[in-house]
Protein backbone atom coordinates (compact mmCIF):
# COMPACT_ATOMS: atom_id res chain seq x y z
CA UNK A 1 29.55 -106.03 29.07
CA UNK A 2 31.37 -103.23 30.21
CA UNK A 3 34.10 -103.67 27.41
CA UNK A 4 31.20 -103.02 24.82
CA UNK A 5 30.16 -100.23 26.62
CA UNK A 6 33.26 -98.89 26.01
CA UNK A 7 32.74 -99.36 22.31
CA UNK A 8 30.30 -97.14 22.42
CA UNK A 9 31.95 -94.26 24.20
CA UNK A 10 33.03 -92.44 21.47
CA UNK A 11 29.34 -92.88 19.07
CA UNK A 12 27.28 -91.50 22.50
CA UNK A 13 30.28 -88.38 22.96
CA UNK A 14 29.39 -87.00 19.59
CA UNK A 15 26.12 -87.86 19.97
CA UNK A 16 25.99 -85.76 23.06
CA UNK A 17 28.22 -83.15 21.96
CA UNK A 18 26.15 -82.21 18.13
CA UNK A 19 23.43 -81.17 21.33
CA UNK A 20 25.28 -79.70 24.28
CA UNK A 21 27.24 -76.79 23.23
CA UNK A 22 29.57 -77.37 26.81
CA UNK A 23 32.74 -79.25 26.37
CA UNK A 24 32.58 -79.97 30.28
CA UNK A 25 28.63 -80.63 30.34
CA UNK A 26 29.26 -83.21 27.79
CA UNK A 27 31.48 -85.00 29.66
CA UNK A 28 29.14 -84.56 32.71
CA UNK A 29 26.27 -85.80 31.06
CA UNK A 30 28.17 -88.87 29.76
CA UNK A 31 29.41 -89.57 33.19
CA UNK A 32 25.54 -89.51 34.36
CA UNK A 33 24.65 -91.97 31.56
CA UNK A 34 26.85 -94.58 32.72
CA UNK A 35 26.11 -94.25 35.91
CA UNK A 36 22.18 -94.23 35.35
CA UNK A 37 23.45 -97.21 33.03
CA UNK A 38 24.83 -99.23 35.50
CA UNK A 39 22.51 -98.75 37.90
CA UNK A 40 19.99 -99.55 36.48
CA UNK A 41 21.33 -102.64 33.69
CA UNK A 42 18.93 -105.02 35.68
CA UNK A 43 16.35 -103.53 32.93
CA UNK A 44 18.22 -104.27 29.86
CA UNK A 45 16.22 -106.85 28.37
CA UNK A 46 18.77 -108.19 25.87
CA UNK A 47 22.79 -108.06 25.13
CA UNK A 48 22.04 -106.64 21.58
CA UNK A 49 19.71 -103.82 22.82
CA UNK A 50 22.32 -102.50 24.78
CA UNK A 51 23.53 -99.72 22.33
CA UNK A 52 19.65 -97.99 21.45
CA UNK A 53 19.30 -98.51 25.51
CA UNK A 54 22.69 -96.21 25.84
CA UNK A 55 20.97 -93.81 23.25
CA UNK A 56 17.74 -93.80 25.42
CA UNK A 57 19.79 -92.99 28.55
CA UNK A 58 21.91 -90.25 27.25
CA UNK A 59 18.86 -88.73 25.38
CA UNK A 60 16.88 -88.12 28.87
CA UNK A 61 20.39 -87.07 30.38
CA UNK A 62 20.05 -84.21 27.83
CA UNK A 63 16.80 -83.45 28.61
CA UNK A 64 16.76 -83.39 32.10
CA UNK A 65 20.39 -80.74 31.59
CA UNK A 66 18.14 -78.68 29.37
CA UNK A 67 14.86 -78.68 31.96
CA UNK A 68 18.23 -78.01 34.53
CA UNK A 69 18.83 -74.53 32.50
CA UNK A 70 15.77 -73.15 31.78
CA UNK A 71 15.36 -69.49 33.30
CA UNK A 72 12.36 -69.99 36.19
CA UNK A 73 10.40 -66.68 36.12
CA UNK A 74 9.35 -65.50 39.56
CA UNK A 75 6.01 -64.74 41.07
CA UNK A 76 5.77 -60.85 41.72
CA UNK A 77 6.06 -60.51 45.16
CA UNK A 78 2.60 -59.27 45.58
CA UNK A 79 0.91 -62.08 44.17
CA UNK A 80 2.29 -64.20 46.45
CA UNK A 81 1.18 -62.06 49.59
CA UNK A 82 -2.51 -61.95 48.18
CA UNK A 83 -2.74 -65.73 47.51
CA UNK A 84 -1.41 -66.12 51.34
CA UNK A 85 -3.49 -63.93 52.39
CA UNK A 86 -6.87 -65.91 51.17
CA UNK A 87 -5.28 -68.95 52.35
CA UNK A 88 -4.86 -67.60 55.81
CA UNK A 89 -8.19 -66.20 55.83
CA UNK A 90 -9.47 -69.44 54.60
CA UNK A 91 -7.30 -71.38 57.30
CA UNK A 92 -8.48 -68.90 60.57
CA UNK A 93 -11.89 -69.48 58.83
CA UNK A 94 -11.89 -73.33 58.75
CA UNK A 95 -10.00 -73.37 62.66
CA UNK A 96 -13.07 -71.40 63.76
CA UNK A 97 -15.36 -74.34 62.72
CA UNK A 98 -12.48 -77.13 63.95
CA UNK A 99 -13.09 -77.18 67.25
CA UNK A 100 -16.65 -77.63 67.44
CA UNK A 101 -16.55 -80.16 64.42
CA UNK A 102 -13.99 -82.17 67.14
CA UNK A 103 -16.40 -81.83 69.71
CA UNK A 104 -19.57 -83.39 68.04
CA UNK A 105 -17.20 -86.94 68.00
CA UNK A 106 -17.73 -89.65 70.43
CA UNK A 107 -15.53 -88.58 73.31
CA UNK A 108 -13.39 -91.66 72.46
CA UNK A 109 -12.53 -90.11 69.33
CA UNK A 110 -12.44 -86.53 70.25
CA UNK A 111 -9.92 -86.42 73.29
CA UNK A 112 -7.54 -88.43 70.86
CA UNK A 113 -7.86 -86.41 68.09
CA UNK A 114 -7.95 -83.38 70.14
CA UNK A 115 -4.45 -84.28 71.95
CA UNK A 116 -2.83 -85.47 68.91
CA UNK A 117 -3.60 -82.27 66.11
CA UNK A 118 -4.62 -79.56 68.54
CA UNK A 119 -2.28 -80.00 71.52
CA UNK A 120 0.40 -81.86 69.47
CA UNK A 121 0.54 -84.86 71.99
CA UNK A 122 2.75 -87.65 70.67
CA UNK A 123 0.94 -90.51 70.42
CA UNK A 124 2.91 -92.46 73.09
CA UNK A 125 1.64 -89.94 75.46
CA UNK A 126 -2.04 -90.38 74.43
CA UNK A 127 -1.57 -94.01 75.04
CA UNK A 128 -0.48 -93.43 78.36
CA UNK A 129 -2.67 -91.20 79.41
CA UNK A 130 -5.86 -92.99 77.97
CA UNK A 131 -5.12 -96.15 79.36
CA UNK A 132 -4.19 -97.45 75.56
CA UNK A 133 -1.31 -99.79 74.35
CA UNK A 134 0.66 -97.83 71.92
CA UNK A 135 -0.92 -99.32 68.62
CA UNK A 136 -4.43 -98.88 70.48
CA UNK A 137 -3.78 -95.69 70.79
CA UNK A 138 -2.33 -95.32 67.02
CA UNK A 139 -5.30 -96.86 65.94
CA UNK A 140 -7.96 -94.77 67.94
CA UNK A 141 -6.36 -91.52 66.56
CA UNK A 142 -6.35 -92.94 62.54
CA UNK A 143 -9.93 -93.68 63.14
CA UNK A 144 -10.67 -90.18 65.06
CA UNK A 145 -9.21 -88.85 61.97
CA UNK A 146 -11.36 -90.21 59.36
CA UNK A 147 -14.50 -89.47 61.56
CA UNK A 148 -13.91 -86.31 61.64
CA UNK A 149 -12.67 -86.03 57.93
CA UNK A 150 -16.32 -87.75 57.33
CA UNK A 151 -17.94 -84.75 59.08
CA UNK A 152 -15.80 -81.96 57.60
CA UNK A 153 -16.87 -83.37 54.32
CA UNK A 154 -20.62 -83.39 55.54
CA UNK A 155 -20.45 -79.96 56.17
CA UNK A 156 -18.11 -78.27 53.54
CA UNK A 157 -16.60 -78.41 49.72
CA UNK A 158 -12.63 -77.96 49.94
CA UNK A 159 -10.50 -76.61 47.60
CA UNK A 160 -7.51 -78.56 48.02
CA UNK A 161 -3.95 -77.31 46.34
CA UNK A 162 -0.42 -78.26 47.08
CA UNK A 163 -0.02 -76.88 50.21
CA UNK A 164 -3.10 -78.10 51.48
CA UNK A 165 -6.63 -76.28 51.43
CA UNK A 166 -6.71 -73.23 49.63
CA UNK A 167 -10.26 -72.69 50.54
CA UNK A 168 -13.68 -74.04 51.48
CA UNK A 169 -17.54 -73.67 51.13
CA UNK A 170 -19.77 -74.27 53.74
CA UNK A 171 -22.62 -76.43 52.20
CA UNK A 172 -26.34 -75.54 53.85
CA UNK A 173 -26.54 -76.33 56.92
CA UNK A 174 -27.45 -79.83 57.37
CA UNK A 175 -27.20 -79.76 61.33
CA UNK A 176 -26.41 -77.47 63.89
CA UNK A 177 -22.50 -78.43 63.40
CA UNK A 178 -22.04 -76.28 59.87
């Protein structure tokens, strides 16, 4: 196998080189495809595909070298500020509402929960000092969690991005909680 991928060398070089204008990206980008090529020849599906497979390879190489190189323009500097600003806002706004949120769980679920995201206890430390075998105690804070996710979702729409929520809505009041 690797003595025909040697017969292609020279066919994917010029290939690669009519669209790289680099001498030494060329030969980077051909180093990449037989590497990618060899890692990953467990999906070759057949000896004779081997040479459009090589093709495939090297033409993603190229693309992923061009995404690589193109300019990234950057955020004015006071854009950024105002978006963290309404996400802070939005953040102090939601702890505000946290805290009693927490306390409307069953007290099995709110100490947990409180000690784990609040106080940053490690959940080895819950389990000891509730009583709770390590997984118990793993266990009692995943289902704190989605409790209280369950009432956070009761009581407001989110606006979730990729840092996390952006910002919320309190729906009416359903209960005194909101």
């Amino acid at each position: 196998m690797v003595s025909e991928w040697q017969n292609h060398k020279a066919q994917l070089r010029s290939y690669v080189s009519k669209r790289i204008d680099d001498p030494d990206a060329v030969d980077d980008i051909l180093q990449e495809v037989y590497i990618k090529a060899s890692s990953n020849l467990h999906q070759l599906k057949s000896k004779g595909s081997l040479k459009g497979w090589l093709y495939r390879i090297a033409y993603n190489t190229i693309m992923d070298f061009y995404r690589a190189r193109q300019p990234h323009e950057m955020l004015p500097e006071e854009l950024a500020i105002e978006e963290d600003d309404v996400s802070t806002q939005a953040h102090k706004e939601l702890a505000q509402c946290l805290r009693p949120l927490i306390n409307e769980l069953p007290e099995k679920y709110a100490i947990p929960l409180r000690m784990a995201e609040l106080e940053g206890v490690s959940q080895q430390a819950i389990a000891d000092e509730l009583g709770l075998s390590l997984s118990g105690a793993k266990s009692r804070v995943q289902r704190s969690r989605v409790k209280f996710r369950e009432q956070m979702m009761t009581c407001c729409d989110f606006e979730i991005g990729q840092q996390g929520i952006i910002d919320y809505v309190p729906k009416k009041p359903i209960s005194r909680k909101c």
